[in-house]
Protein backbone atom coordinates (compact mmCIF):
# COMPACT_ATOMS: atom_id res chain seq x y z
CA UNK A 1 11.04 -29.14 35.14
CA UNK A 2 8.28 -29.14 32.56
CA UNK A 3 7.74 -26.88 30.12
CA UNK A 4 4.66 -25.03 31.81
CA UNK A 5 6.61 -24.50 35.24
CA UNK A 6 9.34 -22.86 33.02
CA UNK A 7 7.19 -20.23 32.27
CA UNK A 8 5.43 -19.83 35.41
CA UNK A 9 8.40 -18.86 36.78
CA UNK A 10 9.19 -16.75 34.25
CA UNK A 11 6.04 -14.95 34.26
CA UNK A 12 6.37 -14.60 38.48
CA UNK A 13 9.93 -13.30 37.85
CA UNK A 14 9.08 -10.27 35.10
CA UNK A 15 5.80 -9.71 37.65
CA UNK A 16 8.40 -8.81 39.90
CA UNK A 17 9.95 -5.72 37.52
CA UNK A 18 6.80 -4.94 35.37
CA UNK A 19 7.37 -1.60 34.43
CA UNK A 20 11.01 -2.32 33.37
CA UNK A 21 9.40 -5.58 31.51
CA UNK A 22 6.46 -3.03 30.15
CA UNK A 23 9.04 -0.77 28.53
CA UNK A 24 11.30 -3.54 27.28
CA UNK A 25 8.02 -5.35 26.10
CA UNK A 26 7.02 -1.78 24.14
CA UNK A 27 9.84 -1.87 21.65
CA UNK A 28 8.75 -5.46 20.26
CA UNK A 29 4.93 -4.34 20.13
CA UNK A 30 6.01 -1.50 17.74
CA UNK A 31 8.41 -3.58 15.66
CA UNK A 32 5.66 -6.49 15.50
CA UNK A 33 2.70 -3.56 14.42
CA UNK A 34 4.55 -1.63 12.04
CA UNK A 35 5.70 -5.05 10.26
CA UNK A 36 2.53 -6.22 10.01
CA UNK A 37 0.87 -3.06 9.38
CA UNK A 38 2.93 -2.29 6.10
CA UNK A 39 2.61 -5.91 4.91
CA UNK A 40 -0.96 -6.13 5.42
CA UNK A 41 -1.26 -2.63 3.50
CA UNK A 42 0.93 -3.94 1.20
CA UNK A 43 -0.83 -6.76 0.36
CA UNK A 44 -4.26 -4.86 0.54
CA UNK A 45 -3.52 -2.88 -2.21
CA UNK A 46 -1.77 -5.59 -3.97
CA UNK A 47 -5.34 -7.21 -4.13
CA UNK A 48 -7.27 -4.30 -4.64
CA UNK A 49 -5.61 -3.84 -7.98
CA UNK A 50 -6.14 -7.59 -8.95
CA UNK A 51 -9.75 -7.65 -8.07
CA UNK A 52 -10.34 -3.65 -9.93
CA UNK A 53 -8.12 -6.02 -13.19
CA UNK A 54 -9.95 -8.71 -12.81
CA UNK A 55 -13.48 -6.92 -12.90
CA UNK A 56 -12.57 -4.98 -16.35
CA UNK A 57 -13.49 -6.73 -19.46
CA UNK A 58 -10.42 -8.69 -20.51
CA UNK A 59 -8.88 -6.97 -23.82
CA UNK A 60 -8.14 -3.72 -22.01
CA UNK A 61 -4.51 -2.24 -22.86
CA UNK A 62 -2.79 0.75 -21.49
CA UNK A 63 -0.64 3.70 -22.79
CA UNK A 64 1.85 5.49 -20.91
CA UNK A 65 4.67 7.91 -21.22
CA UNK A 66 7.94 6.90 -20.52
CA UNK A 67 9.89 4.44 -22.63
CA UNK A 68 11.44 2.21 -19.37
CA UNK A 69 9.35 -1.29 -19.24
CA UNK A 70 6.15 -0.80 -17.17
CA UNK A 71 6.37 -3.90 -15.61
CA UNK A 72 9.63 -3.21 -13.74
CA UNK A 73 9.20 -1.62 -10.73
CA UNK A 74 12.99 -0.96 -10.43
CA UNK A 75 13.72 -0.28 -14.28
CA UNK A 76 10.87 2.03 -14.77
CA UNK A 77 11.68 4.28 -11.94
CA UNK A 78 12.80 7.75 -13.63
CA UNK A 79 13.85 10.22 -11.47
CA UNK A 80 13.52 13.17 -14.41
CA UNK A 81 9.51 11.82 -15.38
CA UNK A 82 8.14 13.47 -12.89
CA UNK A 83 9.21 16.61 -15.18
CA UNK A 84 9.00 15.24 -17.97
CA UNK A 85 6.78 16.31 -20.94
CA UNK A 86 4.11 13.44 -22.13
CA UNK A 87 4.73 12.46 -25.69
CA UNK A 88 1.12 10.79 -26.39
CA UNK A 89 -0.87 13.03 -28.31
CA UNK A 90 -4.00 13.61 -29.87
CA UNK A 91 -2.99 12.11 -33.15
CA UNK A 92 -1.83 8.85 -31.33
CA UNK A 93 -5.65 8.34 -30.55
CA UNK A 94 -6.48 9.07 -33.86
CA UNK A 95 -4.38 6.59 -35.56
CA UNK A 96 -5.20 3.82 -32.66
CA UNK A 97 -8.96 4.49 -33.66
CA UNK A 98 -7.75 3.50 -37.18
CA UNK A 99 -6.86 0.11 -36.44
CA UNK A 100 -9.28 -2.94 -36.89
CA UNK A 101 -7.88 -4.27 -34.07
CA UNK A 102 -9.22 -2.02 -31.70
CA UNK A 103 -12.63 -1.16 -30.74
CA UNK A 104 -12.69 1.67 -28.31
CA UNK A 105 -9.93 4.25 -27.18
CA UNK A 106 -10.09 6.68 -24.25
CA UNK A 107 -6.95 9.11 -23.49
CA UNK A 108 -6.31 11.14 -20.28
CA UNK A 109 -5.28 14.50 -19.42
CA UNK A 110 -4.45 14.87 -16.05
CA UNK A 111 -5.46 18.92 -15.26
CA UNK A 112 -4.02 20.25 -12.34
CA UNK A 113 -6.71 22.76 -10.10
CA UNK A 114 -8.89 22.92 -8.02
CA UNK A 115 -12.94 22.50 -7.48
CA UNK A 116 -15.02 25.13 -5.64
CA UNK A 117 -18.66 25.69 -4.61
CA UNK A 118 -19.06 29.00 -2.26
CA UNK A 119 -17.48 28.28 0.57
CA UNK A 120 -16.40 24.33 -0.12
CA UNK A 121 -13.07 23.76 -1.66
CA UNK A 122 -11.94 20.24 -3.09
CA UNK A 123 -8.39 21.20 -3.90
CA UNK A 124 -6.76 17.83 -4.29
CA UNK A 125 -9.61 16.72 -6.02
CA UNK A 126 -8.33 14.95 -9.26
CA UNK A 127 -9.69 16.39 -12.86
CA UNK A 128 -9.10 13.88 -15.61
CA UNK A 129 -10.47 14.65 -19.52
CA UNK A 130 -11.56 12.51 -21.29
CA UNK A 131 -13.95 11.34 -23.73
CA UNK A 132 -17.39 8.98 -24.01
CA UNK A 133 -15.40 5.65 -23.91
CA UNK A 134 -13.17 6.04 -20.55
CA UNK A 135 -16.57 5.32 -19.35
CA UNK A 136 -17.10 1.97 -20.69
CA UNK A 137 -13.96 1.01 -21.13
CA UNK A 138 -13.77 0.80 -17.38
CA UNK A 139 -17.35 0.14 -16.53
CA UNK A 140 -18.26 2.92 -14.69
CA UNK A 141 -21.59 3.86 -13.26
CA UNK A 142 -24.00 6.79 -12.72
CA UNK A 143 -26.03 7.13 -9.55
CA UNK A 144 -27.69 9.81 -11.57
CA UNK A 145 -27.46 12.03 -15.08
CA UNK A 146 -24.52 11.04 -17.85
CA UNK A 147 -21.21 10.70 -18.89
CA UNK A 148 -19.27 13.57 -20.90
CA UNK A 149 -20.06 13.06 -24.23
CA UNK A 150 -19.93 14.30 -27.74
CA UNK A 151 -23.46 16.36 -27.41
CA UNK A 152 -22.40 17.63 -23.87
CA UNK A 153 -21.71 21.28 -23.59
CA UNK A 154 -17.59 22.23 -22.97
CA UNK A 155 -18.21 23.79 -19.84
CA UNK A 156 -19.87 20.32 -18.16
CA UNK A 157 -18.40 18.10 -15.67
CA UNK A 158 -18.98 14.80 -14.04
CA UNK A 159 -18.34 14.24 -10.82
CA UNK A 160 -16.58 11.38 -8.72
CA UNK A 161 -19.02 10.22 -5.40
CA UNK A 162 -16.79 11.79 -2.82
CA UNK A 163 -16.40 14.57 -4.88
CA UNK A 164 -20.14 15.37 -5.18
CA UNK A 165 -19.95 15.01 -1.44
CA UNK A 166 -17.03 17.11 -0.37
CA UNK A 167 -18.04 20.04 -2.51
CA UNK A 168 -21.49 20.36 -2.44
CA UNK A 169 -22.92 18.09 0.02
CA UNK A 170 -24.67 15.50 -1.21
CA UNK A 171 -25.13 12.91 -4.62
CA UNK A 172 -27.70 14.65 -6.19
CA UNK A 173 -26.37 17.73 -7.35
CA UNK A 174 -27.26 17.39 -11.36
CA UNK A 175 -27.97 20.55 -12.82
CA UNK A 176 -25.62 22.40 -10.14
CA UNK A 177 -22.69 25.20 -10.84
CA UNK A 178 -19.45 24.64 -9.50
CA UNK A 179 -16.07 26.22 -10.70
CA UNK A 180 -12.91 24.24 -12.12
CA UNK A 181 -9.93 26.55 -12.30
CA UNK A 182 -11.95 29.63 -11.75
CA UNK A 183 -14.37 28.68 -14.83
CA UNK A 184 -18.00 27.89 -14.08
CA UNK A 185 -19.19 24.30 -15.07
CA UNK A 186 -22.58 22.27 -14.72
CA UNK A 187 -22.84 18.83 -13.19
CA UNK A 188 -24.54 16.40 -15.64
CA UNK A 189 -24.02 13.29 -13.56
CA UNK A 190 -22.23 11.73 -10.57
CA UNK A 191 -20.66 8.04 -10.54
CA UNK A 192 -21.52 6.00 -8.04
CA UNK A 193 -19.01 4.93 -5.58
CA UNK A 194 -16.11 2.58 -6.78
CA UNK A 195 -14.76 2.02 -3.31
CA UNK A 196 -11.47 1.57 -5.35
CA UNK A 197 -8.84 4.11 -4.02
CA UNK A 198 -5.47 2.32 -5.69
CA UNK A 199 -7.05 1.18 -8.90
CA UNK A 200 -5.10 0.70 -12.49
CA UNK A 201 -5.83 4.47 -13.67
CA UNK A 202 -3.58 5.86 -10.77
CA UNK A 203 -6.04 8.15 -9.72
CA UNK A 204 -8.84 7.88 -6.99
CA UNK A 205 -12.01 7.78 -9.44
CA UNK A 206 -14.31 8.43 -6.78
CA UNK A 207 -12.33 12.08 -5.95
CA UNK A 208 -12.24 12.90 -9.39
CA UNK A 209 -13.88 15.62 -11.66
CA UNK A 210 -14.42 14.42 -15.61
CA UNK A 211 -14.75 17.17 -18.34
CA UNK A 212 -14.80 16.82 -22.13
CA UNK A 213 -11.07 16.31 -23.68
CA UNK A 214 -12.28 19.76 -26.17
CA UNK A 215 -12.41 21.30 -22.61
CA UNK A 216 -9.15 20.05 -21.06
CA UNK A 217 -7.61 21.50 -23.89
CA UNK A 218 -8.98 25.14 -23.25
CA UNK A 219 -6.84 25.25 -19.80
CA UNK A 220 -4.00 24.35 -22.02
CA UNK A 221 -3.69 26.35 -24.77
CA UNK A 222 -5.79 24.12 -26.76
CA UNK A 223 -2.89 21.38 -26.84
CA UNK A 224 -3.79 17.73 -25.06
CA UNK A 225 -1.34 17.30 -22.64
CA UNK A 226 -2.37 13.71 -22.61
CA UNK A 227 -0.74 11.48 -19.49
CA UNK A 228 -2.62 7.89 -20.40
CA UNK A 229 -4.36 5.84 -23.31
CA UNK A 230 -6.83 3.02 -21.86
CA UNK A 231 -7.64 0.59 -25.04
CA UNK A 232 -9.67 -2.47 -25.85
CA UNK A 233 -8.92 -4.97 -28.18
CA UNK A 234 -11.53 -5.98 -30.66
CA UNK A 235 -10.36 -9.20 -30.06
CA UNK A 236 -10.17 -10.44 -26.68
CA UNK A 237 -8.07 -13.41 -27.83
CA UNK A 238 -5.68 -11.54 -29.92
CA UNK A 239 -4.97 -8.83 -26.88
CA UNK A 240 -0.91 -9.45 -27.43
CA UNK A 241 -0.87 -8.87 -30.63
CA UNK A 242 -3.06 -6.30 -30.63
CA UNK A 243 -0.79 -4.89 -28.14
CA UNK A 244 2.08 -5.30 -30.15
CA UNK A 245 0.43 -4.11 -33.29
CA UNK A 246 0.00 -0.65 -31.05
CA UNK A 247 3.16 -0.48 -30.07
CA UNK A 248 4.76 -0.33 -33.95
CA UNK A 249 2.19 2.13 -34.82
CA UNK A 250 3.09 4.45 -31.63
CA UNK A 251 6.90 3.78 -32.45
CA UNK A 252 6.01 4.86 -36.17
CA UNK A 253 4.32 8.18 -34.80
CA UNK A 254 7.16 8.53 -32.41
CA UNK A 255 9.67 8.67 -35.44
CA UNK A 256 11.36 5.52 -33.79
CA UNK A 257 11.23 6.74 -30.35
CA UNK A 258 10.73 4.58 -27.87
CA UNK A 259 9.34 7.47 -25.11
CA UNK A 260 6.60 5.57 -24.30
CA UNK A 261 4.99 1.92 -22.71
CA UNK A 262 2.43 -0.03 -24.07
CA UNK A 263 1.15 -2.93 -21.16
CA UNK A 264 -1.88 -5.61 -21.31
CA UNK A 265 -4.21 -4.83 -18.87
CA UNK A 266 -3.37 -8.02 -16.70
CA UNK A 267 0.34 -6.78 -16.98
CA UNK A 268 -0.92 -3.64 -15.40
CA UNK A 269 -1.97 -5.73 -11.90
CA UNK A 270 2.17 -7.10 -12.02
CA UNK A 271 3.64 -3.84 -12.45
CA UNK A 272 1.52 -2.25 -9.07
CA UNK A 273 2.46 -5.84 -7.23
CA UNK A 274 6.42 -5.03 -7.92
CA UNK A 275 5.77 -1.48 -7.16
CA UNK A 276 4.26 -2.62 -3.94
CA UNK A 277 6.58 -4.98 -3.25
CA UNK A 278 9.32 -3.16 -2.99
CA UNK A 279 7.91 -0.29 -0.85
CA UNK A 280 6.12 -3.01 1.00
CA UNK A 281 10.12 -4.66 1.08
CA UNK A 282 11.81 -1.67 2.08
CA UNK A 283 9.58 -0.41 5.04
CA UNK A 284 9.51 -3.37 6.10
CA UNK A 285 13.57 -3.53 6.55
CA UNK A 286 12.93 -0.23 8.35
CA UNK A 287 10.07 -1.63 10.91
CA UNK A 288 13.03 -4.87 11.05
CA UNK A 289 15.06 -2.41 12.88
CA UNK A 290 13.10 -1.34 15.42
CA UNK A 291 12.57 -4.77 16.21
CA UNK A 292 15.66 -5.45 16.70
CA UNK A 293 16.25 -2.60 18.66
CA UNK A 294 13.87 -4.09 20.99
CA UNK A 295 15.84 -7.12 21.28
CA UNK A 296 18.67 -5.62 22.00
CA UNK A 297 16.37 -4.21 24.94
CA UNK A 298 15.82 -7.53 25.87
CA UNK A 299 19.10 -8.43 25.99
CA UNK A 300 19.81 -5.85 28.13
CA UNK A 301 17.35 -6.44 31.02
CA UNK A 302 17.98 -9.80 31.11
CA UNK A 303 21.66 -8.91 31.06
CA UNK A 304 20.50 -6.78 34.77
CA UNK A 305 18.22 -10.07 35.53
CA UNK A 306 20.96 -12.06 35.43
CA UNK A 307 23.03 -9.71 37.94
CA UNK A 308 20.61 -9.15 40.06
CA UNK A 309 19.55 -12.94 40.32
CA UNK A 310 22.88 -13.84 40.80
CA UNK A 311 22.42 -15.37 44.27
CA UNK A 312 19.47 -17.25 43.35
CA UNK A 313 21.19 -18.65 40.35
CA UNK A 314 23.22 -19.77 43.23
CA UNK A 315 20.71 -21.60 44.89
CA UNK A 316 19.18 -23.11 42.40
CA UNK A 317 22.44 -24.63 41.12
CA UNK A 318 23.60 -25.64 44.61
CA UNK A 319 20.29 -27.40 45.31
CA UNK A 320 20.58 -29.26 42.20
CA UNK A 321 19.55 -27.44 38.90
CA UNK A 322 21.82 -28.22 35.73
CA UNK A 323 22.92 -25.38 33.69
CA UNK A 324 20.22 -26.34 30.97
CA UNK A 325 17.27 -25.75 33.57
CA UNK A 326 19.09 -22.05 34.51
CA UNK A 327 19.39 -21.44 30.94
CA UNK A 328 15.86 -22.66 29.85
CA UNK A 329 14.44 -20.36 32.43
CA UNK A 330 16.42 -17.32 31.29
CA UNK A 331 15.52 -18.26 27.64
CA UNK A 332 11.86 -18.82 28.57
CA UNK A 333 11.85 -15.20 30.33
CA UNK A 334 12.87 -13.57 27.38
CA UNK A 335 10.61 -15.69 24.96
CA UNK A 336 7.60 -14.79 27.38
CA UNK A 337 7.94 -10.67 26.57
CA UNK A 338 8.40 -11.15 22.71
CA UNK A 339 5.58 -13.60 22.57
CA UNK A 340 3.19 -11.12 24.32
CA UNK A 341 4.77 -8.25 22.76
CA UNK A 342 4.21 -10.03 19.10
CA UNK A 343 0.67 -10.89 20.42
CA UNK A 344 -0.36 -7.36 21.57
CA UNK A 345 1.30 -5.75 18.01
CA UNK A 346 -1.15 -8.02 16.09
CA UNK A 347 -3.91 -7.59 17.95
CA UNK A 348 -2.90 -3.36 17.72
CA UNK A 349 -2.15 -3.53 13.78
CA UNK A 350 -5.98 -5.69 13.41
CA UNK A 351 -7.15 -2.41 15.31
CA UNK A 352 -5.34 0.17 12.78
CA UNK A 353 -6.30 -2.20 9.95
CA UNK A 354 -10.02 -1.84 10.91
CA UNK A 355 -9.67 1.63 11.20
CA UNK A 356 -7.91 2.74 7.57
CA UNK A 357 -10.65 -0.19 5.94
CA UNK A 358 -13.59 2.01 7.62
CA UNK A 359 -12.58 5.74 7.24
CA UNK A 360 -10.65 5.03 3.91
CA UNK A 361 -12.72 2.71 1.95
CA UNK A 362 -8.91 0.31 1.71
CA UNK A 363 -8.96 -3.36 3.13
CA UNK A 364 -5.68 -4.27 4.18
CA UNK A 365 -5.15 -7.68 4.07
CA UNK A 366 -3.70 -9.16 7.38
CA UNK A 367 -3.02 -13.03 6.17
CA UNK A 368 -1.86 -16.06 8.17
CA UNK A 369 1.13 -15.52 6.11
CA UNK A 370 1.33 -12.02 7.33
CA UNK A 371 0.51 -13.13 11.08
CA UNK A 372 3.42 -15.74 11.06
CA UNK A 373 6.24 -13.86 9.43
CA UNK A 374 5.33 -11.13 12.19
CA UNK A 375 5.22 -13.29 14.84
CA UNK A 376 8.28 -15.60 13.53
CA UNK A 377 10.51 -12.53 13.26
CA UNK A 378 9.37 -12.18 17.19
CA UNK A 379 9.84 -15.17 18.36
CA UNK A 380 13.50 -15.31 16.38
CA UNK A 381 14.16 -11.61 18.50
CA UNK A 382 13.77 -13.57 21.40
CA UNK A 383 15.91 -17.19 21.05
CA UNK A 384 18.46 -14.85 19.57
CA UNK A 385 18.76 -11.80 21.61
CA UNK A 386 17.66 -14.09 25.26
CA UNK A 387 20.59 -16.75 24.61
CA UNK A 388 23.51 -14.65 25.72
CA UNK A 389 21.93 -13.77 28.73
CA UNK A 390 20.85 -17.14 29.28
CA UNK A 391 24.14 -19.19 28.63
CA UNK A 392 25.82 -16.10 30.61
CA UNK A 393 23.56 -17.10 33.66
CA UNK A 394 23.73 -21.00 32.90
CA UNK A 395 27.38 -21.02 33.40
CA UNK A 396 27.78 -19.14 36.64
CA UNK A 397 29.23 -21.23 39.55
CA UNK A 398 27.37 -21.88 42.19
CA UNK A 399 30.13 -21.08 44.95
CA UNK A 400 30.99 -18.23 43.48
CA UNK A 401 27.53 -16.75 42.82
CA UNK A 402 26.56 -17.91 46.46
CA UNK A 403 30.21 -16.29 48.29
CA UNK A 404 29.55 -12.72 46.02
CA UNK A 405 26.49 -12.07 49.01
CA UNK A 406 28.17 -12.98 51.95
């Protein structure tokens, strides 16, 4: 028998139960879709985060709290940083200002509110201050007004794209009153859209509200409560040392404490991929199960085919087919419902994939890579999970098989 009678067969046979096969068929459909779907997230923000690193201006260095190595994504975890106080402070950015080596610094503070116009509410709504050079430093753009800056009045804000749009509307809203925290501000300008969701700041820019640092500081008791530095080197040749040359001056301000990390920009793009990688890793395990589950759903109809077909396993034998023909068609059968199940996941996560890239401004990025692992780790449910049933039904004896329906 050739190879394409094989799986006639074996198509005419699960014809012949198709809602059993249907149901058996569902379990590796979801398996194949939620692999794919979390790699091709995965690797969609993986890539994001390259290209957002890639399109800074090369010299840009990052502050953080926390003293574990940034680039770990298993050694930085903390478990107690989440309530943790930030140790950067004002006179951090002071004394990195001081150094030659540096041209520009831009800290943080992460305020946490909400953002209200009459009726419309952005509560979620990130509102970072900062100062003049956060701007620059990662090449932002205004569809219309300015930045915060020095001459701007405290109670002023600028506003992310979405932002402009879920509170009041529209993009062209200079000159308009909306309230931060119960405090009346003025929009001087609104960025235009980074499209950037997972970018190196942490924060989605385009939800965000920007006020003065001098203003941040008022819904704090006038202390900076600040969460990140974003630096450039003068230099953009000397970026590790410059690096380095931060580091011992924040060490010296820390009194020899080591409570915070100090990455190159590029490094920043390394510590999201481990990150990543490991949530990408461990859902991934998860979506593994219910893939196998599915075999072992396989395994068990063809288990029943095999009973059921007992008598014309009988036949077949009896009128001259080996046991590697019984077994190929067995095998074939249960390589026939992965394959389409594998097929129909992809085709399903391409769907879902479409729909977070248009409603969420995120590409995931479903690879050939992605597509073959998925359909690999089908095709592998199949061989592995179908061969029981097969050799089971391979090494029936004809007599036997034939006398059990007298």
């Amino acid at each position: 028998m050739t190879l394409a009678s094989y799986i006639r067969e074996g198509i005419t046979s699960l014809k012949s139960t198709r809602v059993r096969t249907g149901l058996t068929t569902l379990g590796i459909i979801i398996g194949v879709l939620s692999i794919t779907l979390v790699m091709a997230l995965g690797e969609g923000a993986k890539r994001t985060i390259a290209n957002q690193i890639t399109g800074l201006d090369s010299g840009i260095i990052i502050a953080k709290p926390g003293g574990d190595d940034q680039r770990s994504a298993l050694t930085s975890y903390n478990p107690f940083a989440i309530a943790s106080t930030s140790t950067l402070t004002e006179r951090d950015v002071r004394s990195i200002n001081d150094l030659k080596a540096t041209n520009a610094v831009a800290p943080l503070m992460f305020i946490n509110g909400s953002i209200k116009h009459n009726s419309r509410t952005a509560s979620n709504a990130p509102i970072i201050a900062t100062t003049p050079e956060f701007s620059s430093l990662l090449k932002l753009s205004l569809i219309s007004g300015q930045f915060v800056s020095e001459s701007t009045n405290r109670n002023t804000v600028v506003l992310g794209h979405d932002a402009a749009l879920d509170v009041l509307g529209n993009d062209q809203v200079r000159g308009q009153e909306i309230m931060i925290k119960g405090r009346p501000h003025t929009v001087i300008g609104v960025l235009k859209p980074t499209n950037a969701p997972i970018n190196a700041v942490g924060v989605d820019l385009d939800r965000s509200a920007f006020i003065s640092l001098d203003d941040g500081k008022s819904f704090n008791q006038g202390i900076a409560q600040i969460g990140q530095l974003i630096m450039r080197a003068s230099d953009t040749n000397q970026t590790a040392k410059t690096a380095a040359a931060i580091d011992a001056l924040l060490i010296a301000n820390h009194e020899g404490e080591r409570d915070f990390s100090v990455i190159e920009g590029k490094d920043a793009a390394s510590s999201a991929n481990a990150f990543y990688n490991i949530i990408v890793l461990i859902t991934a395990a998860v979506a593994v199960v219910s893939l196998v589950v599915g075999g072992i759903g396989i395994m068990n109809i063809m288990l029943v085919n095999v009973t059921e077909r007992t008598r014309e396993i009988g036949i077949r034998k009896a009128l001259g087919a080996s046991n590697r023909h019984v077994m190929g068609q067995f095998l074939i059968e249960s390589l026939t419902m992965t394959v389409v199940g594998g097929i129909i996941g992809l085709v399903s996560a391409y769907i879902i994939a479409f729909f977070v890239a248009t409603v969420f401004s995120f590409q995931p990025a479903l690879t050939w890579e992605i597509i073959a692992i998925a359909m690999g780790l089908a095709v592998s449910v199949g061989v592995i999970f179908g061969l029981y049933p097969a050799i089971k039904a391979s090494r029936k004896d004809p007599i036997e098989a034939l006398r059990q329906y007298e």
